[in-house]
C-alpha atoms as a PDB file:
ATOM      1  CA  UNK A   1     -16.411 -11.354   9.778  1.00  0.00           C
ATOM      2  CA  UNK A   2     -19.283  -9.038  10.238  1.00  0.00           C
ATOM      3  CA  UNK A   3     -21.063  -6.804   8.181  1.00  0.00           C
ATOM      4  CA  UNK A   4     -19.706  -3.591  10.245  1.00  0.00           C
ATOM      5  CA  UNK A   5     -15.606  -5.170  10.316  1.00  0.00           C
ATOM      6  CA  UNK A   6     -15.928  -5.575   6.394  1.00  0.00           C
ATOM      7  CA  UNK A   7     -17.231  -1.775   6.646  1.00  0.00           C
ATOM      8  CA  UNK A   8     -14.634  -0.586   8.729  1.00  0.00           C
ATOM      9  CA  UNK A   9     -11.492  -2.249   7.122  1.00  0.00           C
ATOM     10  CA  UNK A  10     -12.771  -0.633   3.203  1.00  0.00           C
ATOM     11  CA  UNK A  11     -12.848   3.003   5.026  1.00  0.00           C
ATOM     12  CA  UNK A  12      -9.317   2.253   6.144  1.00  0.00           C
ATOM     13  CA  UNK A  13      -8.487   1.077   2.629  1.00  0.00           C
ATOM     14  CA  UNK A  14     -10.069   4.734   1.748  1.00  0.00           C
ATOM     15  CA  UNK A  15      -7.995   6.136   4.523  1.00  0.00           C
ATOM     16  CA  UNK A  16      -4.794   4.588   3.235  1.00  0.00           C
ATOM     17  CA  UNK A  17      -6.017   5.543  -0.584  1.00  0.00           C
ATOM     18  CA  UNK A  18      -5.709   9.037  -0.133  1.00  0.00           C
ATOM     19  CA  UNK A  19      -2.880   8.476   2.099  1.00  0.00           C
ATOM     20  CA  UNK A  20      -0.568   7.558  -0.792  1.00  0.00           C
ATOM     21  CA  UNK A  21      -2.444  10.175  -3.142  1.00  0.00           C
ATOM     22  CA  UNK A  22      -0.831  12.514  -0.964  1.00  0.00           C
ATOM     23  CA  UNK A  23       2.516  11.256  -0.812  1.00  0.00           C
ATOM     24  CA  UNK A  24       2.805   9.974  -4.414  1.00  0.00           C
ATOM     25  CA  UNK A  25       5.054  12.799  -5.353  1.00  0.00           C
ATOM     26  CA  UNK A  26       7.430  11.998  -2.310  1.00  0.00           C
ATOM     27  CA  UNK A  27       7.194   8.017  -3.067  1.00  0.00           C
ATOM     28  CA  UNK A  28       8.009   8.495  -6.681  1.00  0.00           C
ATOM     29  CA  UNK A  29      11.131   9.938  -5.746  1.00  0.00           C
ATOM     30  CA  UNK A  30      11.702   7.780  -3.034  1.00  0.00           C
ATOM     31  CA  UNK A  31      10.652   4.509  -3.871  1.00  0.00           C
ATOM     32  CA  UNK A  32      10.798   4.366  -7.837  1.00  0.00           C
ATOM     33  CA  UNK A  33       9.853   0.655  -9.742  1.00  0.00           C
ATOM     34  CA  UNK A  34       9.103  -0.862  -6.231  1.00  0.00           C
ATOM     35  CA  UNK A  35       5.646  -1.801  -4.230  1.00  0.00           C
ATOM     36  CA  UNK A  36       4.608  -0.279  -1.306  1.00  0.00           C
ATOM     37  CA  UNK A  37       2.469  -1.556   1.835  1.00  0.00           C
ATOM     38  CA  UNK A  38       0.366   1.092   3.619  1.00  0.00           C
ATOM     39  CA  UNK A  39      -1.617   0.555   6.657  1.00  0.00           C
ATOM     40  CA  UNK A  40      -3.456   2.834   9.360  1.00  0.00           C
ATOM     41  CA  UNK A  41      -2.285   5.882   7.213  1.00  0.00           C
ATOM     42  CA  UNK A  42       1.398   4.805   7.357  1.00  0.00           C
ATOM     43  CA  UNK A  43       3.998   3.408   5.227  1.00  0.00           C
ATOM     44  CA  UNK A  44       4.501  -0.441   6.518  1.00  0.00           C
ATOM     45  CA  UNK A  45       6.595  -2.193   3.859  1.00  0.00           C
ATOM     46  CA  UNK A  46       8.937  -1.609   0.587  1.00  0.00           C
ATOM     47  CA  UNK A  47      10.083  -3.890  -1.451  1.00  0.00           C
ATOM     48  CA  UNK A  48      11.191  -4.761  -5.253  1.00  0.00           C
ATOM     49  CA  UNK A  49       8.485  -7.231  -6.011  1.00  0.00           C
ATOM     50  CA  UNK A  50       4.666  -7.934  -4.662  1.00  0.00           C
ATOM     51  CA  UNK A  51       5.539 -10.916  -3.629  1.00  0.00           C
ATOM     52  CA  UNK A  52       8.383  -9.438  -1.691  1.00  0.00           C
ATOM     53  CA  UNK A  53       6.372  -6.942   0.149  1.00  0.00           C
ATOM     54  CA  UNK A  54       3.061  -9.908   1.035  1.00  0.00           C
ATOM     55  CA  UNK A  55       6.522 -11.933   2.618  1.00  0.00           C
ATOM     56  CA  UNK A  56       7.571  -8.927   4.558  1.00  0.00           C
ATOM     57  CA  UNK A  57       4.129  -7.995   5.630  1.00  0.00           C
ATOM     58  CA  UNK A  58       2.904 -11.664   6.971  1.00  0.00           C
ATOM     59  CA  UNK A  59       6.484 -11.376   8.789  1.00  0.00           C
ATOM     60  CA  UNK A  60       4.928  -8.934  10.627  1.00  0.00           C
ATOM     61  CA  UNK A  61       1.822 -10.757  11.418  1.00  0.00           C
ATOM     62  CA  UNK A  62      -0.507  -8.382   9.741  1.00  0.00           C
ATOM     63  CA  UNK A  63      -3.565  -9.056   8.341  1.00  0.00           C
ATOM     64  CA  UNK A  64      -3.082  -9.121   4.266  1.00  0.00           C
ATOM     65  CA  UNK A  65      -7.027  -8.371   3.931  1.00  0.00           C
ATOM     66  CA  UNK A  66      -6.274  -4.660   6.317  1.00  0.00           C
ATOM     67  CA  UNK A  67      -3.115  -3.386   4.276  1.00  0.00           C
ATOM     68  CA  UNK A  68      -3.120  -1.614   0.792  1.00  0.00           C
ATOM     69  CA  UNK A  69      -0.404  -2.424  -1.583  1.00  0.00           C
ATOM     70  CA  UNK A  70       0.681  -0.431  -4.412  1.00  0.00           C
ATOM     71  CA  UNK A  71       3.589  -0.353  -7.419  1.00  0.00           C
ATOM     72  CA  UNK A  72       5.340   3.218  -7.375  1.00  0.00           C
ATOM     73  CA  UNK A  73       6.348   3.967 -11.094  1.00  0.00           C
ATOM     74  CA  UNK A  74       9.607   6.057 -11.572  1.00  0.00           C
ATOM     75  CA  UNK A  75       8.697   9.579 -13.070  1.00  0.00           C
ATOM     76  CA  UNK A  76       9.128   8.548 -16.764  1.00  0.00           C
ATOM     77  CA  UNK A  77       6.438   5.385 -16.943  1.00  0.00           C
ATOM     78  CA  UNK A  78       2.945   5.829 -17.075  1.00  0.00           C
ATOM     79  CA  UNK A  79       0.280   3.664 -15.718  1.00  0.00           C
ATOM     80  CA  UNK A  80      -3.276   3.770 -17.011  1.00  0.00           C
ATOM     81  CA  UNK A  81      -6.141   2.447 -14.961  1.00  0.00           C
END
């Protein structure tokens, strides 16, 4: 992989970043206690468990290294980075 691919594919991490940033509220509601796959600025996968949602993804034939994945807490947890 070049230096420019490795570029490009963390500004679509970025992309898909503020992708779910925007969404979060709708996901929490949607998609409480479960992960979430996002690629190109779209939802790709859902599922109950990471490992779940890496099956589902490779399924697909995507690239694991091109997709962000992310756990949705329900309204009453709180996650601290």
């Amino acid at each position: 992989m070049t230096e420019q691919q490795i570029i490009n594919e963390f500004k679509g991490l970025d992309v898909d970043s503020n992708f779910i940033s925007r969404k979060i509220g709708e996901f929490c509601q949607r998609y409480p206690k479960q992960f979430i796959a996002v690629k190109d600025d779209k939802l790709i996968v859902v599922g109950k468990s990471f490992e779940e949602v890496l099956s589902k993804v490779k399924e697909k034939g995507i690239n694991l290294s091109s997709v962000l994945i992310e756990y949705i807490p329900d309204k009453e947890e709180i996650i601290l980075y």
